[in-house]
N, C-alpha and C. Protein backbone atom coordinates (compact mmCIF):
# COMPACT_ATOMS: atom_id res chain seq x y z
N UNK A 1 23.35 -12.64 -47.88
CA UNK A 1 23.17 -11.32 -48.46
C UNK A 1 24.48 -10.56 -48.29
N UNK A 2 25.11 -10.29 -49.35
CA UNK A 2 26.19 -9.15 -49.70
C UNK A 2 25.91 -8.01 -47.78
N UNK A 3 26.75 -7.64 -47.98
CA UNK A 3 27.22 -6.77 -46.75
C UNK A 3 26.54 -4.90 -47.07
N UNK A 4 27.05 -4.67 -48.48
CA UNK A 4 26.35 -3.57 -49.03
C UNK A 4 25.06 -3.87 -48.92
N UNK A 5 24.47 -5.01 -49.87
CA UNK A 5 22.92 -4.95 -50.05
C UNK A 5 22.08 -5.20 -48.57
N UNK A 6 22.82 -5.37 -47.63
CA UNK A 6 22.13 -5.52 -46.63
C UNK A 6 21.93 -4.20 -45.69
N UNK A 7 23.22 -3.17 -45.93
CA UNK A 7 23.49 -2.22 -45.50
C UNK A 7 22.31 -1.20 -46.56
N UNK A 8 22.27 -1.37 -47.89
CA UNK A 8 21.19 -0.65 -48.45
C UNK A 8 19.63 -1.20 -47.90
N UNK A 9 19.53 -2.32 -47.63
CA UNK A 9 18.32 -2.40 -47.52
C UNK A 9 17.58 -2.23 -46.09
N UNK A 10 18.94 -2.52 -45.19
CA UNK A 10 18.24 -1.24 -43.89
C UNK A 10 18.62 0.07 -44.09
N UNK A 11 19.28 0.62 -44.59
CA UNK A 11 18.69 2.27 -44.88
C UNK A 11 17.19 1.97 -45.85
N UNK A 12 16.94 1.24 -46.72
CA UNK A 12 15.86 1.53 -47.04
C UNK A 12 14.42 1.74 -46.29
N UNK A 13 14.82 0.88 -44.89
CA UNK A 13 14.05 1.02 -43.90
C UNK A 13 13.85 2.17 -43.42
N UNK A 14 14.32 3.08 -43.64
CA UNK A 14 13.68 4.79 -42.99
C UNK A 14 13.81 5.75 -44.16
N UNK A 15 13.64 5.19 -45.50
CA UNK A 15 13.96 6.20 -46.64
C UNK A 15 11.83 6.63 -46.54
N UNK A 16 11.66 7.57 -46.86
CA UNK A 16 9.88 7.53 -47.30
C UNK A 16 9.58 6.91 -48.45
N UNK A 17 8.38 6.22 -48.28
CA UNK A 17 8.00 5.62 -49.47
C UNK A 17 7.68 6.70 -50.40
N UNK A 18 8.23 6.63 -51.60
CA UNK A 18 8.03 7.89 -53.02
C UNK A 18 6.67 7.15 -53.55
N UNK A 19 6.16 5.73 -54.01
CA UNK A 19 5.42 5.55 -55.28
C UNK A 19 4.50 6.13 -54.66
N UNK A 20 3.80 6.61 -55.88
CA UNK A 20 2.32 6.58 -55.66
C UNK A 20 0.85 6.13 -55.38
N UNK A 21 1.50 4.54 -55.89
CA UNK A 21 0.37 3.79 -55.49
C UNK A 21 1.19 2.21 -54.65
N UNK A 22 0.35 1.54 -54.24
CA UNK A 22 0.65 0.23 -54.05
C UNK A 22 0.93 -0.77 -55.32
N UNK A 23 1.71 -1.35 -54.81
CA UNK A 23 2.48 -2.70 -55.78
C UNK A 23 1.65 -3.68 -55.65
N UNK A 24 0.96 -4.11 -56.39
CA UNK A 24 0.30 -5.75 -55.71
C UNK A 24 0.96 -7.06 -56.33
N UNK A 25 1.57 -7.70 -55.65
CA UNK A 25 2.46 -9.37 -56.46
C UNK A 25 1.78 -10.05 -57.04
N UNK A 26 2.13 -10.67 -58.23
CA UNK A 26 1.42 -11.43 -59.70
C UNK A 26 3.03 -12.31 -59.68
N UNK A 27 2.53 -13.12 -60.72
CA UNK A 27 3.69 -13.85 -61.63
C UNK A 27 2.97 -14.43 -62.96
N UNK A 28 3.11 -14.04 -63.58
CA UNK A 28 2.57 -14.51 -64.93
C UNK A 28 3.72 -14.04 -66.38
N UNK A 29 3.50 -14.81 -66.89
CA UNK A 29 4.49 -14.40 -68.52
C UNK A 29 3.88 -12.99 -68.98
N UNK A 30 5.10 -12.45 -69.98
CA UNK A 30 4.70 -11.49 -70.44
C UNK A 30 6.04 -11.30 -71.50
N UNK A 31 6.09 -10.72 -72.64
CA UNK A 31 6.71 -10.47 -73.91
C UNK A 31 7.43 -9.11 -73.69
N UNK A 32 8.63 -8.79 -73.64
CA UNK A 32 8.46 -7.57 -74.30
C UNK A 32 8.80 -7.53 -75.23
N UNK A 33 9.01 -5.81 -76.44
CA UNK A 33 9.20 -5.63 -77.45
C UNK A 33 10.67 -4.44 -77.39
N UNK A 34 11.65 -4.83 -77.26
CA UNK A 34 12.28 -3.30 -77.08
C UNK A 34 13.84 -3.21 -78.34
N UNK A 35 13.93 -2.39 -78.66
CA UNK A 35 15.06 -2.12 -79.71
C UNK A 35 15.24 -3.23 -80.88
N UNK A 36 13.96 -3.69 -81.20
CA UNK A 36 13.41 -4.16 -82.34
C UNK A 36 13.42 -6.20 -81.94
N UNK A 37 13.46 -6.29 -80.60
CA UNK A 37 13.99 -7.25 -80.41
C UNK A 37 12.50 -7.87 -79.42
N UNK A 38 12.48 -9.11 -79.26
CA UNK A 38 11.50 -9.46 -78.64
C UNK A 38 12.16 -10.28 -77.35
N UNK A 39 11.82 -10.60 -75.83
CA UNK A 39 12.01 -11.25 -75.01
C UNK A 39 10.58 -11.38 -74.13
N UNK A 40 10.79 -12.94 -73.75
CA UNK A 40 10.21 -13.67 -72.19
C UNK A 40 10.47 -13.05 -71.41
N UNK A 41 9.54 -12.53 -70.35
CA UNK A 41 9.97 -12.84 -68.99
C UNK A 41 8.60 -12.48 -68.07
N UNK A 42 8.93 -12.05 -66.89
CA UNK A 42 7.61 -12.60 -65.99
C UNK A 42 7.82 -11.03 -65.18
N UNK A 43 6.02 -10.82 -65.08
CA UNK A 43 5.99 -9.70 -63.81
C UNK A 43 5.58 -10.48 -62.71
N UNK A 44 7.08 -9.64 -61.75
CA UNK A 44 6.78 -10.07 -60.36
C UNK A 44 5.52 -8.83 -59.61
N UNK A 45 5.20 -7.69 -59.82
CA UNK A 45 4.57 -6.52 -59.04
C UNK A 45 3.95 -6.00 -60.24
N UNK A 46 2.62 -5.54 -59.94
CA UNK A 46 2.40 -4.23 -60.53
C UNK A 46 1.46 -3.08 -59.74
N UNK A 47 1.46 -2.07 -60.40
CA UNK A 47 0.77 -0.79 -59.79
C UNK A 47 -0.53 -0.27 -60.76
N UNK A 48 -0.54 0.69 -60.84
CA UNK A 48 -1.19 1.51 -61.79
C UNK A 48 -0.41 1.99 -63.03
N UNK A 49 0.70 2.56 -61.99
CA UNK A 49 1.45 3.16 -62.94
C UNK A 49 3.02 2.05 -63.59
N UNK A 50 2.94 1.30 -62.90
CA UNK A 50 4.08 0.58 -63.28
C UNK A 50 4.21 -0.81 -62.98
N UNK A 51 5.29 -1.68 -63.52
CA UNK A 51 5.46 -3.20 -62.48
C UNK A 51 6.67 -3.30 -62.52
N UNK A 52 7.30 -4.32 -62.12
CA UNK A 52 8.59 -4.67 -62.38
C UNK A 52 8.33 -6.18 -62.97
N UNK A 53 9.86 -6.13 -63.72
CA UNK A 53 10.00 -7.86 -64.09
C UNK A 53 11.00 -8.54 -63.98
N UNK A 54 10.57 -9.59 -64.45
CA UNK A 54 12.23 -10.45 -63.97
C UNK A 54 12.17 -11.40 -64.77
N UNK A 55 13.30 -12.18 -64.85
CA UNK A 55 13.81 -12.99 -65.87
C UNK A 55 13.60 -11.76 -67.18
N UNK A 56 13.98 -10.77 -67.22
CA UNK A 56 14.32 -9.63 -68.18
C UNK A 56 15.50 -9.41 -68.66
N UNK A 57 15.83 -8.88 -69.81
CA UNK A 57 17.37 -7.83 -70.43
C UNK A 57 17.79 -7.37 -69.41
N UNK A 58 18.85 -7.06 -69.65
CA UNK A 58 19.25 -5.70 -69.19
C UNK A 58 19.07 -4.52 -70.32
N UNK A 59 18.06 -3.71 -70.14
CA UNK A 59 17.99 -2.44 -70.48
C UNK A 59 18.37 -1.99 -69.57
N UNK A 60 18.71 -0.73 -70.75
CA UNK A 60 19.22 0.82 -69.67
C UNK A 60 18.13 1.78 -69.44
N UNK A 61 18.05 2.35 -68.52
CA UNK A 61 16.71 2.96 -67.81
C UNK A 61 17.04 3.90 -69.08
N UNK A 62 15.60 4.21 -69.07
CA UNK A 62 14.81 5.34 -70.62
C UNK A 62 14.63 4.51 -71.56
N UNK A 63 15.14 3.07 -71.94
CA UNK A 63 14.36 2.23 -73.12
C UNK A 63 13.35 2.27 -73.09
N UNK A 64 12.80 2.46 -74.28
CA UNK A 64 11.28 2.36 -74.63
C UNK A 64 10.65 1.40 -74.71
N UNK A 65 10.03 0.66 -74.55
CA UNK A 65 9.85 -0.85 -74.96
C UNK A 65 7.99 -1.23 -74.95
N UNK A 66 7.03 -2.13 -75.64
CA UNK A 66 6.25 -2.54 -75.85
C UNK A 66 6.21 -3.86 -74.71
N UNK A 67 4.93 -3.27 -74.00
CA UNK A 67 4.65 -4.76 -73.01
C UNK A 67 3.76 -5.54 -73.65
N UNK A 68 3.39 -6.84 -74.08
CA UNK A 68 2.71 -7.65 -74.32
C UNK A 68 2.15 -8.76 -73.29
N UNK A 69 0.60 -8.89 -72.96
CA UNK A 69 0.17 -9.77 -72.41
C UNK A 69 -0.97 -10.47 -73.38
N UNK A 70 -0.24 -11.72 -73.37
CA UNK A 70 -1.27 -12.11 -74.52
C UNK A 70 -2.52 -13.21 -73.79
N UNK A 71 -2.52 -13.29 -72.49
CA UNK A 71 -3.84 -13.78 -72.07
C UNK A 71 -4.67 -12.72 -72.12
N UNK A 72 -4.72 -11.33 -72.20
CA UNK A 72 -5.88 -10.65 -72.26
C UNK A 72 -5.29 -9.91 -73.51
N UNK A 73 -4.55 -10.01 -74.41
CA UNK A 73 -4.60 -9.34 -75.67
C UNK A 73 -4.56 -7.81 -75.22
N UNK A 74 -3.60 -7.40 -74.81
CA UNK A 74 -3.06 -6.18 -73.80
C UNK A 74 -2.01 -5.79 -74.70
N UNK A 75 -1.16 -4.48 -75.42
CA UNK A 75 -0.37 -4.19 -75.59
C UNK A 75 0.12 -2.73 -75.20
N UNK A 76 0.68 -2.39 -73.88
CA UNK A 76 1.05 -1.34 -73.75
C UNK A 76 2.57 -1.09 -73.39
N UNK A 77 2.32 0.48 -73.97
CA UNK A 77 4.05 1.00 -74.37
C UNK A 77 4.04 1.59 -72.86
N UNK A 78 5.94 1.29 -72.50
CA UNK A 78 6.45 1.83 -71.23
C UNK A 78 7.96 2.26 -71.59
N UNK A 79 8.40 2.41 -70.23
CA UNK A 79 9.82 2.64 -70.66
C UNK A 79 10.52 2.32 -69.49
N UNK A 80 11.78 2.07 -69.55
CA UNK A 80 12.26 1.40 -68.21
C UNK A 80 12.98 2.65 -67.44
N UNK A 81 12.25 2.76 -65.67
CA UNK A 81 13.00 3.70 -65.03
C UNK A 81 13.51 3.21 -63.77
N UNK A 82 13.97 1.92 -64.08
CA UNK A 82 15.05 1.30 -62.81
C UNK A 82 15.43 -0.28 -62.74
N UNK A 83 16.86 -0.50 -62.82
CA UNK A 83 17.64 -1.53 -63.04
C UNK A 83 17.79 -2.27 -61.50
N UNK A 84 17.44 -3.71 -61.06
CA UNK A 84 17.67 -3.90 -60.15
C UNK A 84 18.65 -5.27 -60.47
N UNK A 85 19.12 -5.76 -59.60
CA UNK A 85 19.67 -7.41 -59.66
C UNK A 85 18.44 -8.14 -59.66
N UNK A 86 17.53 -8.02 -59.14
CA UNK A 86 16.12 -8.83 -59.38
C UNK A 86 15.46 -8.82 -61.05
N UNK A 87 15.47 -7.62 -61.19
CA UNK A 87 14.93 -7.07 -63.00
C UNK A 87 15.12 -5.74 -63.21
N UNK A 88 14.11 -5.45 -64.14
CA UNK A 88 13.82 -4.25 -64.59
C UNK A 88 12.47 -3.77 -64.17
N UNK A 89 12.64 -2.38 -63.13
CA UNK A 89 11.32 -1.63 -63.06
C UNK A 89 10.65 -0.60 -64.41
N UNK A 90 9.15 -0.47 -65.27
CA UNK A 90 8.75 -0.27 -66.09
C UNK A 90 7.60 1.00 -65.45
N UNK A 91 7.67 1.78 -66.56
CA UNK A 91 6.64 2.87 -65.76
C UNK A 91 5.92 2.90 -67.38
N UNK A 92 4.23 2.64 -67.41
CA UNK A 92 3.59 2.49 -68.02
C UNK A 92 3.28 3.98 -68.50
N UNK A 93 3.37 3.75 -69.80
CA UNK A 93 3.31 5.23 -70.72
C UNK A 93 1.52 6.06 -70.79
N UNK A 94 0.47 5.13 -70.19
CA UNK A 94 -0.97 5.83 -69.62
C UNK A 94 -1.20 5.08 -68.58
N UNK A 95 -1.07 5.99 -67.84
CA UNK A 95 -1.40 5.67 -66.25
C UNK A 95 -2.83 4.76 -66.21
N UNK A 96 -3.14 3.68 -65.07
CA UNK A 96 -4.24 3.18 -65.39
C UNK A 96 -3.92 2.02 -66.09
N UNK A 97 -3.07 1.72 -66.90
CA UNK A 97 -2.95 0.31 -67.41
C UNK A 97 -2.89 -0.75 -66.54
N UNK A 98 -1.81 -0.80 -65.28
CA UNK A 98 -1.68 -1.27 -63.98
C UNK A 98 -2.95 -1.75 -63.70
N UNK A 99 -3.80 -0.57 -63.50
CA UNK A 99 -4.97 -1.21 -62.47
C UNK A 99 -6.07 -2.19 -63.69
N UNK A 100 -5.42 -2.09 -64.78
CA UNK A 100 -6.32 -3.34 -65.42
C UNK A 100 -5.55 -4.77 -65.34
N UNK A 101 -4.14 -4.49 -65.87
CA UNK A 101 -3.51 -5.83 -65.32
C UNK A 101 -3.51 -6.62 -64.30
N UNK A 102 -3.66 -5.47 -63.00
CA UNK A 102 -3.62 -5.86 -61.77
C UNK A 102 -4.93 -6.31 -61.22
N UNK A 103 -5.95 -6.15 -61.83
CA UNK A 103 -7.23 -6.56 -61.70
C UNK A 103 -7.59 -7.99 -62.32
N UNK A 104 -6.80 -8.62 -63.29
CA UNK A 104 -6.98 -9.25 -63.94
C UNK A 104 -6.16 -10.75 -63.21
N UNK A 105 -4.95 -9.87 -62.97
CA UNK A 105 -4.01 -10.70 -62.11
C UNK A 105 -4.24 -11.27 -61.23
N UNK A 106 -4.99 -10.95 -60.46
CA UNK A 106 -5.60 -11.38 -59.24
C UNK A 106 -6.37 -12.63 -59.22
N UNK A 107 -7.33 -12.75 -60.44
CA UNK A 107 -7.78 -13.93 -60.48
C UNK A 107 -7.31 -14.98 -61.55
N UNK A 108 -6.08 -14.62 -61.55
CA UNK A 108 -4.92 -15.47 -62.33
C UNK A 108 -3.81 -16.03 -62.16
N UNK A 109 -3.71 -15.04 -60.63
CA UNK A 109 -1.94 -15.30 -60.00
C UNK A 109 -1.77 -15.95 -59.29
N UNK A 110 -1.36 -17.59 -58.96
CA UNK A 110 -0.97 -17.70 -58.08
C UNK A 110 -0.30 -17.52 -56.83
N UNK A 111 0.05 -15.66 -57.00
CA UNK A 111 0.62 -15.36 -55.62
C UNK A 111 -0.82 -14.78 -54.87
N UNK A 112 -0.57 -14.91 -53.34
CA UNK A 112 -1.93 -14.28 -52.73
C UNK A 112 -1.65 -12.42 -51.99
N UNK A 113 -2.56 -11.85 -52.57
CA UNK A 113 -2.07 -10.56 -51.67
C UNK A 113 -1.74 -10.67 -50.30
């Protein structure tokens, strides 16, 4: 681990947690739709209000973009509000989408809470 990212990620150790809800870990495919363009890639987390992904673009935080899950025929609009070296974090445009994905995920994901 880089010297910075290690140095950020123990300060992250006493920053307060901001989200609002809990993250719960998934991995499953998922589509997006953004600047008329379509891509693969996979959510590692989601919330209520948001997930992150990976194997993603690089968008620039405020893209708008269309999430697609086509095992449950799911299409909801988000927008991206954070760039990591891992992926892109997504904040779901009606709150509540999360807790259906994430409900769904669970008995789909091979990761275990």
């Amino acid at each position: 681990m880089p010297a910075m990212s290690l140095f950020n990620w123990f300060k992250g150790l006493f920053k307060p947690n901001r989200r609002r809800y809990d993250r719960h870990a998934v991995q499953f495919p998922v589509r997006i739709q953004a600047g008329g363009e379509g891509h693969e890639c996979n959510m590692r987390d989601v919330s209520p209000s948001g997930a992150m992904l990976v194997d993603a673009p690089d968008l620039t935080i405020g893209t708008l973009l269309q999430l697609e899950i086509p095992q449950i025929a799911l299409t909801a609009n988000a927008r991206v509000v954070r760039r990591t070296e891992m992926g892109i974090g997504i904040e779901f445009s009606k709150e509540g989408i999360g807790a259906i994905v994430a409900g769904w995920a669970r008995g789909q994901s091979p990761v275990t809470p």
